[in-house]
N, C-alpha and C. Protein backbone atom coordinates (compact mmCIF):
# COMPACT_ATOMS: atom_id res chain seq x y z
N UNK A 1 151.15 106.65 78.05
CA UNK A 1 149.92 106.01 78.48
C UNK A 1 148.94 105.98 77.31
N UNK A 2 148.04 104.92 77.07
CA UNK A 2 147.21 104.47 76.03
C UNK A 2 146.18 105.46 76.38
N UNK A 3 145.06 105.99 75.38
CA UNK A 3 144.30 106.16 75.86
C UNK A 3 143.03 105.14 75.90
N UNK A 4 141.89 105.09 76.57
CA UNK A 4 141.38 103.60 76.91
C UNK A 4 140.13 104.00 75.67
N UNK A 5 140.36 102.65 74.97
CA UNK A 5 138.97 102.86 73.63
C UNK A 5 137.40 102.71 74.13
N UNK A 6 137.60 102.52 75.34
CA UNK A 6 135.89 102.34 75.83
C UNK A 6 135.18 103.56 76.11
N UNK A 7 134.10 103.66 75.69
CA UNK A 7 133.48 104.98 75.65
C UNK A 7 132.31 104.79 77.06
N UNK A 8 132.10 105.79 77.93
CA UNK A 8 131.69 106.04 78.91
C UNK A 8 130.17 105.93 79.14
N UNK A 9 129.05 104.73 78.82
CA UNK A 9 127.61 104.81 79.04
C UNK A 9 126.70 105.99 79.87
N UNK A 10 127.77 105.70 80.93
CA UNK A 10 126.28 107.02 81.99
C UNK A 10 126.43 108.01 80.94
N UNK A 11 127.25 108.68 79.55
CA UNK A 11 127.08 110.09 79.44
C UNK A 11 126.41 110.11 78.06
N UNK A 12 126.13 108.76 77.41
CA UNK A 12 125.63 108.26 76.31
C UNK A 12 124.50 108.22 76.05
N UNK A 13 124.62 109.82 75.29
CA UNK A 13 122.64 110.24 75.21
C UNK A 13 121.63 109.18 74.32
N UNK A 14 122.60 108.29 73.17
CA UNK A 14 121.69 107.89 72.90
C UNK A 14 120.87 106.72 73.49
N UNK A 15 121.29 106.36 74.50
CA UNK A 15 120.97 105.31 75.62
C UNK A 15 119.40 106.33 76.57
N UNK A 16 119.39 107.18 76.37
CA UNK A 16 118.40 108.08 77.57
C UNK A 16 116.79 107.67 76.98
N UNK A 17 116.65 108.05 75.93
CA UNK A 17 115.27 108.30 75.24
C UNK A 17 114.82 106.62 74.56
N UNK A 18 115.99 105.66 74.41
CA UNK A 18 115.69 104.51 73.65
C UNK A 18 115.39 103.71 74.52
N UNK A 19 113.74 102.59 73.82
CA UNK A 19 114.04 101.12 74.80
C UNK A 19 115.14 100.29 74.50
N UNK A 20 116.18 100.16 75.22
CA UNK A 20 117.28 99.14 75.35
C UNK A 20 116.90 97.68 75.58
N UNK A 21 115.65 97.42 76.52
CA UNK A 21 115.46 96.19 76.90
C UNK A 21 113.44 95.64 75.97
N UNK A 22 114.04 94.83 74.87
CA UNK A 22 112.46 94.54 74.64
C UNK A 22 111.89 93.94 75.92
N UNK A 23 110.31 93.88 75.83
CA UNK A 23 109.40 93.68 77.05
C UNK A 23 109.68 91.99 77.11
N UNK A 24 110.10 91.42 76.20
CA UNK A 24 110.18 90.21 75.85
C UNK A 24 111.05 89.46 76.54
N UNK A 25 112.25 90.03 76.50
CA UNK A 25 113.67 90.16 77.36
C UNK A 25 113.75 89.94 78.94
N UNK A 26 112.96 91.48 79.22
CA UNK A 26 112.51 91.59 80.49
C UNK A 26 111.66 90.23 81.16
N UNK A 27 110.37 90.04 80.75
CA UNK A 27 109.75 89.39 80.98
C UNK A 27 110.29 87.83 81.35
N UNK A 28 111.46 87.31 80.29
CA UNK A 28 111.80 86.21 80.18
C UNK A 28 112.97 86.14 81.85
N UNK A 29 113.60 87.02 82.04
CA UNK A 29 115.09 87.51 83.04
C UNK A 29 113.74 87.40 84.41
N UNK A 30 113.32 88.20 84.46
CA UNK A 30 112.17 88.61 85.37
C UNK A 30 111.44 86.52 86.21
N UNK A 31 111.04 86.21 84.72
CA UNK A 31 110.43 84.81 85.22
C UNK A 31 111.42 84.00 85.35
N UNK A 32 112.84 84.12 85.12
CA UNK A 32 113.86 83.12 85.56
C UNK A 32 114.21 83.92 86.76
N UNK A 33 114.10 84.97 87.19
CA UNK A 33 114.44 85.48 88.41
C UNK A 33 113.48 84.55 89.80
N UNK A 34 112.05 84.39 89.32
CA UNK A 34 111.04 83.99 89.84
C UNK A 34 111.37 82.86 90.13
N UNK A 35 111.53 82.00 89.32
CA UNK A 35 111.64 80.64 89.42
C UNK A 35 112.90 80.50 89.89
N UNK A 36 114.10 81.01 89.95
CA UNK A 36 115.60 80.84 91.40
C UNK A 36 114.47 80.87 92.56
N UNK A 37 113.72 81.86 92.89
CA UNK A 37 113.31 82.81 94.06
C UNK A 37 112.64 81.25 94.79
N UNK A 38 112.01 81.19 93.67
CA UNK A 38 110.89 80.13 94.19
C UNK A 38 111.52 78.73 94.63
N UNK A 39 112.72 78.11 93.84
CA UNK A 39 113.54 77.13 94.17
C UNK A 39 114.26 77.69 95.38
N UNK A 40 114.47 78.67 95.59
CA UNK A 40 115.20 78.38 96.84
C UNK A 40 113.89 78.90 98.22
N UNK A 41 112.86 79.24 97.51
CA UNK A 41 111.67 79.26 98.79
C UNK A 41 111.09 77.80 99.22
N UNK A 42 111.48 77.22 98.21
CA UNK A 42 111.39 75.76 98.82
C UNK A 42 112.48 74.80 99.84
N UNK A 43 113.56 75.78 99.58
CA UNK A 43 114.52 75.45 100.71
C UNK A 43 114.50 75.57 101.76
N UNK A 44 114.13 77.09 102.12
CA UNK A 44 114.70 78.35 103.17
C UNK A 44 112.92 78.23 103.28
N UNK A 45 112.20 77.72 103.99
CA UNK A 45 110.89 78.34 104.72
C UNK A 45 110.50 79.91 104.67
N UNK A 46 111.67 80.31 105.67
CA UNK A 46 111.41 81.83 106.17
C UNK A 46 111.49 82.90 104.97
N UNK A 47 111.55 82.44 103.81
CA UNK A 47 111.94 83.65 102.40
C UNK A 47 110.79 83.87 102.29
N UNK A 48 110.68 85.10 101.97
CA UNK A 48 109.25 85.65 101.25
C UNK A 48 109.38 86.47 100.31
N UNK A 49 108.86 85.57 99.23
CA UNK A 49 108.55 86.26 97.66
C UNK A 49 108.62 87.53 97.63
N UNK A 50 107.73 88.68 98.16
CA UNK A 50 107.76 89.77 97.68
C UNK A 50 108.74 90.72 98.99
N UNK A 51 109.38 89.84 99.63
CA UNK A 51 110.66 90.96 100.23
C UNK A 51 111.55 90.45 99.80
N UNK A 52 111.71 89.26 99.13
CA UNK A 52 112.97 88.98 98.19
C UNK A 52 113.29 89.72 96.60
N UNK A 53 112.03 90.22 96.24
CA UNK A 53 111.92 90.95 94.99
C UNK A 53 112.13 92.37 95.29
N UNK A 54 111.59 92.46 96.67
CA UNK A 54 112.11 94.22 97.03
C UNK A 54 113.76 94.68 97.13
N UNK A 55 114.22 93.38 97.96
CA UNK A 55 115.31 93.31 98.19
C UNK A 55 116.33 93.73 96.83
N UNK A 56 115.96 92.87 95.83
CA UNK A 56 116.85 92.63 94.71
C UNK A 56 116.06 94.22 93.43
N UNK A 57 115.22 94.70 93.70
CA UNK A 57 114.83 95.90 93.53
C UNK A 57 115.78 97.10 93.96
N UNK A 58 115.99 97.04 95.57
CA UNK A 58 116.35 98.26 96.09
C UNK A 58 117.41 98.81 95.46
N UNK A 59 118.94 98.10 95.04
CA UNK A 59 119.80 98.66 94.84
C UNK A 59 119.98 99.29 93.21
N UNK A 60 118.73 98.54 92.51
CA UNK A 60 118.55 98.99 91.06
C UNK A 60 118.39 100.55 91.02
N UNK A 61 117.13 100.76 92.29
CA UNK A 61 116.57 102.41 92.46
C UNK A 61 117.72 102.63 93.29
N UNK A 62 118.90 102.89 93.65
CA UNK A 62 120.01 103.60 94.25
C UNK A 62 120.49 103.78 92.98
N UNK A 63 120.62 103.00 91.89
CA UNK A 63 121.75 103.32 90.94
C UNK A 63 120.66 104.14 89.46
N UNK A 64 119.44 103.85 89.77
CA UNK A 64 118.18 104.70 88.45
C UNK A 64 118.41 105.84 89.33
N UNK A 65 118.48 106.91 90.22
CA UNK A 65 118.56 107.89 90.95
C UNK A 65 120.35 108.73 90.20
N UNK A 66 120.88 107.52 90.69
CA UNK A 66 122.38 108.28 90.31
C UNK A 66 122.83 108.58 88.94
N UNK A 67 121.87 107.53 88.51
CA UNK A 67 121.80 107.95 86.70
C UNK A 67 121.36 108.90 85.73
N UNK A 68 119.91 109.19 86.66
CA UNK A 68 119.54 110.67 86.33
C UNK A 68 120.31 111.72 86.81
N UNK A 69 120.69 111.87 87.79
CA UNK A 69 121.24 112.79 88.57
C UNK A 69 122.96 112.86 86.98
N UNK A 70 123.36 112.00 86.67
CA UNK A 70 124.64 112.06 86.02
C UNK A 70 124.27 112.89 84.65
N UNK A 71 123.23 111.96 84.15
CA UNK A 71 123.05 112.43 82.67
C UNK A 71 122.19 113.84 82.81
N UNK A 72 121.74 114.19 83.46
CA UNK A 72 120.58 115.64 83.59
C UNK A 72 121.54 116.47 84.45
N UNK A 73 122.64 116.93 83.88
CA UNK A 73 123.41 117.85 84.26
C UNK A 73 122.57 119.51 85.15
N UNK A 74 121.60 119.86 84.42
CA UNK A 74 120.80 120.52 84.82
C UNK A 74 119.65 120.04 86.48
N UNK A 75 119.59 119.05 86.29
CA UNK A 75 118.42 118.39 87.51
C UNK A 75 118.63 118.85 88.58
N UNK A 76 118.02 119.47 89.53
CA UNK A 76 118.41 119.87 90.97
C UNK A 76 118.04 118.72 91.71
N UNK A 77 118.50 118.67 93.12
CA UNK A 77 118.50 117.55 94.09
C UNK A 77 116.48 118.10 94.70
N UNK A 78 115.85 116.96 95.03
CA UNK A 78 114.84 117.14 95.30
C UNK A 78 114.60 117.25 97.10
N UNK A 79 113.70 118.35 97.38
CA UNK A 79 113.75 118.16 98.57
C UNK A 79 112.69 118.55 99.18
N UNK A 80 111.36 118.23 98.71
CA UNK A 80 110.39 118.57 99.74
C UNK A 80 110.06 116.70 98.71
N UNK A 81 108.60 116.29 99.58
CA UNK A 81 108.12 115.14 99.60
C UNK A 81 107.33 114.93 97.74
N UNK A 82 106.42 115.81 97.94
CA UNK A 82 105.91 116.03 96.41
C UNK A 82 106.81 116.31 95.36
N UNK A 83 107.92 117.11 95.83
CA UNK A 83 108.79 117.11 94.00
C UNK A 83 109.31 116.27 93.78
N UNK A 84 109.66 115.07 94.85
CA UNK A 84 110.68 113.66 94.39
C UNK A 84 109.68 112.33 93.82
N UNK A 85 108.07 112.78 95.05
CA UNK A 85 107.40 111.60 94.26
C UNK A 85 106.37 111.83 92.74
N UNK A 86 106.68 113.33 92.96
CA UNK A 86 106.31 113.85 91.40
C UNK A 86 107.48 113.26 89.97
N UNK A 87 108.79 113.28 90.53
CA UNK A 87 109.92 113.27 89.65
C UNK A 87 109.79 111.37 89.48
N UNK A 88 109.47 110.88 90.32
CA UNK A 88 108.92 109.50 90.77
C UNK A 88 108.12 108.79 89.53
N UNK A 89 106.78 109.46 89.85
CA UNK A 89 105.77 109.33 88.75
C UNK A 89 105.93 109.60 87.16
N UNK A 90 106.15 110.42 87.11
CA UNK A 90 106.60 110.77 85.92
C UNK A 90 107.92 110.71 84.84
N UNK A 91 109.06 111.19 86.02
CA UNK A 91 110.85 110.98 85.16
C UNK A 91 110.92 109.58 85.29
N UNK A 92 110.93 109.09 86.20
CA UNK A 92 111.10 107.61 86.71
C UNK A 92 110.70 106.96 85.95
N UNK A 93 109.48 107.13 85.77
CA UNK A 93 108.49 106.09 84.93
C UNK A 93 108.43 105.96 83.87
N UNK A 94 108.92 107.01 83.33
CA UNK A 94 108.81 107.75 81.52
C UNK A 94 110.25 106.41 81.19
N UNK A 95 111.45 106.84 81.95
CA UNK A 95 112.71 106.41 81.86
C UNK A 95 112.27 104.61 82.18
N UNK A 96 111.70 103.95 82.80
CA UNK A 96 111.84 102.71 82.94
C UNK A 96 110.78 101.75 82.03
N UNK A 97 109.27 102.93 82.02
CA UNK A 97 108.35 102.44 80.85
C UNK A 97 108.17 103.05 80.03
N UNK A 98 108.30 104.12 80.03
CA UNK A 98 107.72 105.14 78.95
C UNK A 98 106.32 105.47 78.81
N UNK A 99 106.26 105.86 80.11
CA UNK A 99 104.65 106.32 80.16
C UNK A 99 104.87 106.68 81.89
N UNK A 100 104.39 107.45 82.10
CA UNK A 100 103.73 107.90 83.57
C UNK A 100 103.45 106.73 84.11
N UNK A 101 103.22 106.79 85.56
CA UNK A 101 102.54 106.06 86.71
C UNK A 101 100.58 106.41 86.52
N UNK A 102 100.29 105.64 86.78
CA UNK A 102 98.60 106.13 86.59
C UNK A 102 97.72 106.38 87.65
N UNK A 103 99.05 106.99 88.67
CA UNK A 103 98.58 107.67 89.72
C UNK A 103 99.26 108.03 90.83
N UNK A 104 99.11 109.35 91.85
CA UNK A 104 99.59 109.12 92.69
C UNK A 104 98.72 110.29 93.55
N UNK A 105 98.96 109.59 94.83
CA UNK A 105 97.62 109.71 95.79
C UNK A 105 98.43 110.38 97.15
N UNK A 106 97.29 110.84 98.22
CA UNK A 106 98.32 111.13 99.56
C UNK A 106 97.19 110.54 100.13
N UNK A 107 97.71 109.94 101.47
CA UNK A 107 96.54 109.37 101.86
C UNK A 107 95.55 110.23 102.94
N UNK A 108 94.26 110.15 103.16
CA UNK A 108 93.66 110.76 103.74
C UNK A 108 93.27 110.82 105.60
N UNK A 109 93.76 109.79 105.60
CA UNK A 109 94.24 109.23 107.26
C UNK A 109 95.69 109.56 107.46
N UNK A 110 96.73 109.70 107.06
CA UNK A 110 98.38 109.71 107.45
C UNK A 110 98.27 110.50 106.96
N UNK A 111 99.22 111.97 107.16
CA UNK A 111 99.57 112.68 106.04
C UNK A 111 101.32 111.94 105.85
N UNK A 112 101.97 110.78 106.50
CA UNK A 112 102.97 110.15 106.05
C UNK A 112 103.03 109.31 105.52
N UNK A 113 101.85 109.05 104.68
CA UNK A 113 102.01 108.04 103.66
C UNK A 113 100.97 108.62 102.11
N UNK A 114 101.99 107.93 101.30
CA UNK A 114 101.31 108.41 99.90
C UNK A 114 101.60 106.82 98.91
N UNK A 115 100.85 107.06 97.98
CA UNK A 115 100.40 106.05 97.00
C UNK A 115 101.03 106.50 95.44
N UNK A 116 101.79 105.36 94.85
CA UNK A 116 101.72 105.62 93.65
C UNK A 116 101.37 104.67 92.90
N UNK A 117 99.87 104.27 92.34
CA UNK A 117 99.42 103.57 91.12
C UNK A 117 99.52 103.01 89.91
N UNK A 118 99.69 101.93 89.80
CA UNK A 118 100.16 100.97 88.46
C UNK A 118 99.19 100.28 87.83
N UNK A 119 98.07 100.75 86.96
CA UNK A 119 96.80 99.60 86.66
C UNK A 119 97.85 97.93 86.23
N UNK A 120 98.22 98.18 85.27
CA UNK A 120 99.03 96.69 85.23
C UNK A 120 100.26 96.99 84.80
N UNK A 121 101.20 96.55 86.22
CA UNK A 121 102.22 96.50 86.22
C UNK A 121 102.98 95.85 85.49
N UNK A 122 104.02 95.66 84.61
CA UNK A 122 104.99 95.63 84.05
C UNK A 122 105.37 93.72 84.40
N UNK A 123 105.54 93.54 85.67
CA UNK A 123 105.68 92.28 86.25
C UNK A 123 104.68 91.67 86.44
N UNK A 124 103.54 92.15 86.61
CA UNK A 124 102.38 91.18 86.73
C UNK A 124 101.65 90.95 85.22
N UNK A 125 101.76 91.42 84.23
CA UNK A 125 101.62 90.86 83.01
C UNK A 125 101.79 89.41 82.68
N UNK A 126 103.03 89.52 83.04
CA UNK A 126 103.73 88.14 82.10
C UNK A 126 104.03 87.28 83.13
N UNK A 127 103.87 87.56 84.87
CA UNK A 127 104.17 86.36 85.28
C UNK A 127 102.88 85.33 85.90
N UNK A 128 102.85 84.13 85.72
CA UNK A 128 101.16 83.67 86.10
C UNK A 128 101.87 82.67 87.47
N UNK A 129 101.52 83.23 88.45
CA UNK A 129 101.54 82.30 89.93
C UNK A 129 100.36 81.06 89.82
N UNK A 130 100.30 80.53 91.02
CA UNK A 130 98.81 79.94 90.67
C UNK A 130 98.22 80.79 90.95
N UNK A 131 96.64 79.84 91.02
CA UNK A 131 95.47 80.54 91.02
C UNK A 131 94.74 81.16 92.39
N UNK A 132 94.56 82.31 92.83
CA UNK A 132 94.20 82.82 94.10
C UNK A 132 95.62 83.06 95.09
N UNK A 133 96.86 83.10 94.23
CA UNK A 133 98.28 83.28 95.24
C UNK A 133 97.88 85.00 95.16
N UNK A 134 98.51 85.55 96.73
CA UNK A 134 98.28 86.97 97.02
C UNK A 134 99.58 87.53 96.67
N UNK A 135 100.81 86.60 96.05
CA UNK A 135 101.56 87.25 95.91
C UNK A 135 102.08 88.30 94.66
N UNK A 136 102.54 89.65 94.93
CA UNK A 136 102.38 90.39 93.81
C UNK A 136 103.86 90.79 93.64
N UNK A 137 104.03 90.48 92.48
CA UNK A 137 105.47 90.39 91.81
C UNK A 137 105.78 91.75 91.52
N UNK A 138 105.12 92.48 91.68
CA UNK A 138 105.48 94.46 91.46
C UNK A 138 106.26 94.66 92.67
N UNK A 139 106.20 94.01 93.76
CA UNK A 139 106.90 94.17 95.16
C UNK A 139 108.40 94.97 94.16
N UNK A 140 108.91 94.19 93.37
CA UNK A 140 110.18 94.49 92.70
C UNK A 140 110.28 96.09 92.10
N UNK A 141 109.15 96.79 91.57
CA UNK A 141 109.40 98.20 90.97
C UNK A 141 109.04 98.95 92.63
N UNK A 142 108.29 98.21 93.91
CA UNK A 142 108.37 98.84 94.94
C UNK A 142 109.69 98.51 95.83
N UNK A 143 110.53 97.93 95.59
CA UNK A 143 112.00 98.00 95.86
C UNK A 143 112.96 99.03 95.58
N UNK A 144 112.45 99.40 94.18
CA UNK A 144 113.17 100.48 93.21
C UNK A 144 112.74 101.94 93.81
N UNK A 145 111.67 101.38 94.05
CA UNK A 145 110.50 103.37 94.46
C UNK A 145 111.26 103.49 95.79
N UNK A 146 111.62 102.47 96.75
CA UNK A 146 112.45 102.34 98.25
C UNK A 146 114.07 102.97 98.01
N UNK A 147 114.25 101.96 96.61
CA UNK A 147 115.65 102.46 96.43
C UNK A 147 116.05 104.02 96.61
N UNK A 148 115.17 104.60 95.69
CA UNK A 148 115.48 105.97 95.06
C UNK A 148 114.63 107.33 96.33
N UNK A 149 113.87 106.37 96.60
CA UNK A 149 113.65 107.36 97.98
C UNK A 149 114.39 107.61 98.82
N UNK A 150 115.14 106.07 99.54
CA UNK A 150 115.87 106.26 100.23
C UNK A 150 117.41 107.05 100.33
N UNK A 151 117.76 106.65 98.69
CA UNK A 151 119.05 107.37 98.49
C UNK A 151 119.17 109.01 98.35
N UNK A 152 117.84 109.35 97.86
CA UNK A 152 117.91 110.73 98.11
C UNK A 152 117.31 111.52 99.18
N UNK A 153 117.70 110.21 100.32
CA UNK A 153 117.29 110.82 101.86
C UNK A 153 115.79 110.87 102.47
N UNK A 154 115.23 110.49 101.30
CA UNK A 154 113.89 110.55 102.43
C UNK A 154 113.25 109.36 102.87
N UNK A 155 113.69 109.18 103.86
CA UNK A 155 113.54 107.55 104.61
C UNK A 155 112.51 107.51 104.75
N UNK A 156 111.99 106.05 104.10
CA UNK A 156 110.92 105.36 103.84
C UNK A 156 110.63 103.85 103.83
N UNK A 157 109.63 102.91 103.84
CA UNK A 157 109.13 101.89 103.80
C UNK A 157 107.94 101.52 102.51
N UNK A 158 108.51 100.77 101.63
CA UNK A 158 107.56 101.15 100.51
C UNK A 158 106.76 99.49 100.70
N UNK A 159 105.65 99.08 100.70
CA UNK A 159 104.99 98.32 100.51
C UNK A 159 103.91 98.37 99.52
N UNK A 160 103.54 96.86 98.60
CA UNK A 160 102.80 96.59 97.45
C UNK A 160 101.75 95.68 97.89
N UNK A 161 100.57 96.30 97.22
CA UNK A 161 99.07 95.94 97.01
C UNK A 161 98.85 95.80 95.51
N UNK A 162 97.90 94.66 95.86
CA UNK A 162 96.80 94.92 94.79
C UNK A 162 95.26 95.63 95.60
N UNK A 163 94.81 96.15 94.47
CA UNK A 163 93.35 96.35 94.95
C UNK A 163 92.63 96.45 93.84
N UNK A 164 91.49 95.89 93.66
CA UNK A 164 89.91 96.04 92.87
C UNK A 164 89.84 96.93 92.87
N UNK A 165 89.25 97.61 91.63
CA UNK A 165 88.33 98.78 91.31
C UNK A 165 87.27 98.16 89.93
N UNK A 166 86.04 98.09 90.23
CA UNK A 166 85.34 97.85 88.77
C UNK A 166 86.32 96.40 88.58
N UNK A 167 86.49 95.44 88.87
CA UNK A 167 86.97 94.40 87.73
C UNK A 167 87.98 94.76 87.70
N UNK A 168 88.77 95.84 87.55
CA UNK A 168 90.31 95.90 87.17
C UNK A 168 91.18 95.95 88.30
N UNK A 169 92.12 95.23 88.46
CA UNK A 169 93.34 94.95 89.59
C UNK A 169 94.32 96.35 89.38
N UNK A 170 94.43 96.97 90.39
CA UNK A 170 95.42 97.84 90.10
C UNK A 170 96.35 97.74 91.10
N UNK A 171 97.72 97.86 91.21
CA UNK A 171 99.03 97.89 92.15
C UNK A 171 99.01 99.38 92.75
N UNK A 172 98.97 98.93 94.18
CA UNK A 172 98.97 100.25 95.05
C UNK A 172 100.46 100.62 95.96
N UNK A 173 101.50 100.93 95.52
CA UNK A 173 102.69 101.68 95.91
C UNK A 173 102.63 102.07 97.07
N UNK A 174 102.51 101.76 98.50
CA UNK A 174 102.15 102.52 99.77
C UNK A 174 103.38 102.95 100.11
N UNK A 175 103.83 104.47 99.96
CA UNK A 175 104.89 104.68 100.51
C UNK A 175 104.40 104.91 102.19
N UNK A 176 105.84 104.71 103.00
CA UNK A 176 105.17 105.46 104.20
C UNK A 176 106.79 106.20 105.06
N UNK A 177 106.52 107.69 104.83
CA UNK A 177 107.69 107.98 105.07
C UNK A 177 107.90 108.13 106.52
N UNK A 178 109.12 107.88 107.20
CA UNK A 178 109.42 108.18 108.62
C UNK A 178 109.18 109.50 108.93
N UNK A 179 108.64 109.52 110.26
CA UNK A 179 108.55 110.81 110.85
C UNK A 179 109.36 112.28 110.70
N UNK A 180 110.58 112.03 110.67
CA UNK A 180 110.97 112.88 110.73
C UNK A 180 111.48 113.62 109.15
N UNK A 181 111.14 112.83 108.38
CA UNK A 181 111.11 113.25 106.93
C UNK A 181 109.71 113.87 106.61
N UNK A 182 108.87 113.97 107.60
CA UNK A 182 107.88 114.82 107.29
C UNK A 182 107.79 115.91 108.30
N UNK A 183 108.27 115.79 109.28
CA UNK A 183 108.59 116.87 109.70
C UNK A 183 109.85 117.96 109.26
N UNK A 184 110.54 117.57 108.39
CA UNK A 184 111.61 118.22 107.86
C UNK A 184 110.39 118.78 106.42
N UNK A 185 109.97 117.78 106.14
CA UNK A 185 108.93 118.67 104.85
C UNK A 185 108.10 119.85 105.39
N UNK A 186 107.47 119.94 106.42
CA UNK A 186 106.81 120.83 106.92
C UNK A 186 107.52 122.27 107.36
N UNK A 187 108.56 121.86 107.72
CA UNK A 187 109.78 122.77 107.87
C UNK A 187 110.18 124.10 106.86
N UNK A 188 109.78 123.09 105.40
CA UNK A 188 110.02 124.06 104.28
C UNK A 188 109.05 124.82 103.75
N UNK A 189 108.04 124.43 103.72
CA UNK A 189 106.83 124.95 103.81
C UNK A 189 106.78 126.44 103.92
């Protein structure tokens, strides 16, 4: 038997710490993603922009979850609510932008829902809708935040905002986890 000359990516450190994808790249894949989305929203009535971007999000965050989990031989499985959307904010973010999230919130009415903050998102940079459209193209990194929640069990519903502060638009991450994933958090407590 041969042995096979292809060398194995998930274990390929120098892939962990490097940007692989210029913003340029992204940006360009991202606005041809937009513009399919949009040609076929002119078909199909019932499609909507930002659950079609979640959609095509979600399974990215099932497989950014399994990736850390491969290469961080050391990483333990997360299991209360704060250490996954801590690992969220920060591992997540470091690994997809290289920089933290620029926030993350619990909300003060639910204790089952929490916020994680994007002043300018990654997707809303470079893509220009018209003028006064509510639609927000980050729906797609809140697909990913759904993905990776969900796969490591803590069932959730992630929905995307914008909101004002001072002049500046910032993307608001509303997680909102099911009941009984917060009652299992309280549990550990």
């Amino acid at each position: 038997m041969q042995k096979s000359t292809y060398r194995n990516i998930y274990f390929d450190r120098s892939l962990k710490y490097k940007t692989d994808v210029p913003v340029t790249t992204f940006s360009f894949l991202f606005s041809e993603m937009i513009q399919y989305i949009m040609t076929k929203h002119n078909e199909d009535k019932e499609l909507d922009l930002e659950e079609k971007l979640s959609s095509l999000g979600y399974p990215i965050g099932e497989k950014v979850l399994e990736l850390c989990f491969i290469r961080d031989k050391g990483m333990k499985r997360k299991l209360k609510i704060n250490d996954i959307l801590i690992f969220i904010h920060n591992d997540v973010w470091k690994m997809l932008f290289n920089k933290q999230a620029d926030g993350l919130q619990q909300s003060a009415e639910d204790e089952d829902e929490f916020r994680i903050v994007e002043n300018a998102p990654l997707t809303n940079k470079y893509i220009f809708l018209q003028k006064n459209n509510t639609v927000n193209c980050a729906s797609f990194f809140g697909g990913i935040i759904e993905g990776i929640l969900n796969s490591a069990d803590f069932r959730c519903k992630v929905s995307t905002f914008f909101y004002e502060v001072d002049k500046v638009t910032k993307t608001y991450y509303i997680i909102k986890f099911d009941r009984d994933v917060i009652e299992r958090d309280k549990k550990m407590k």
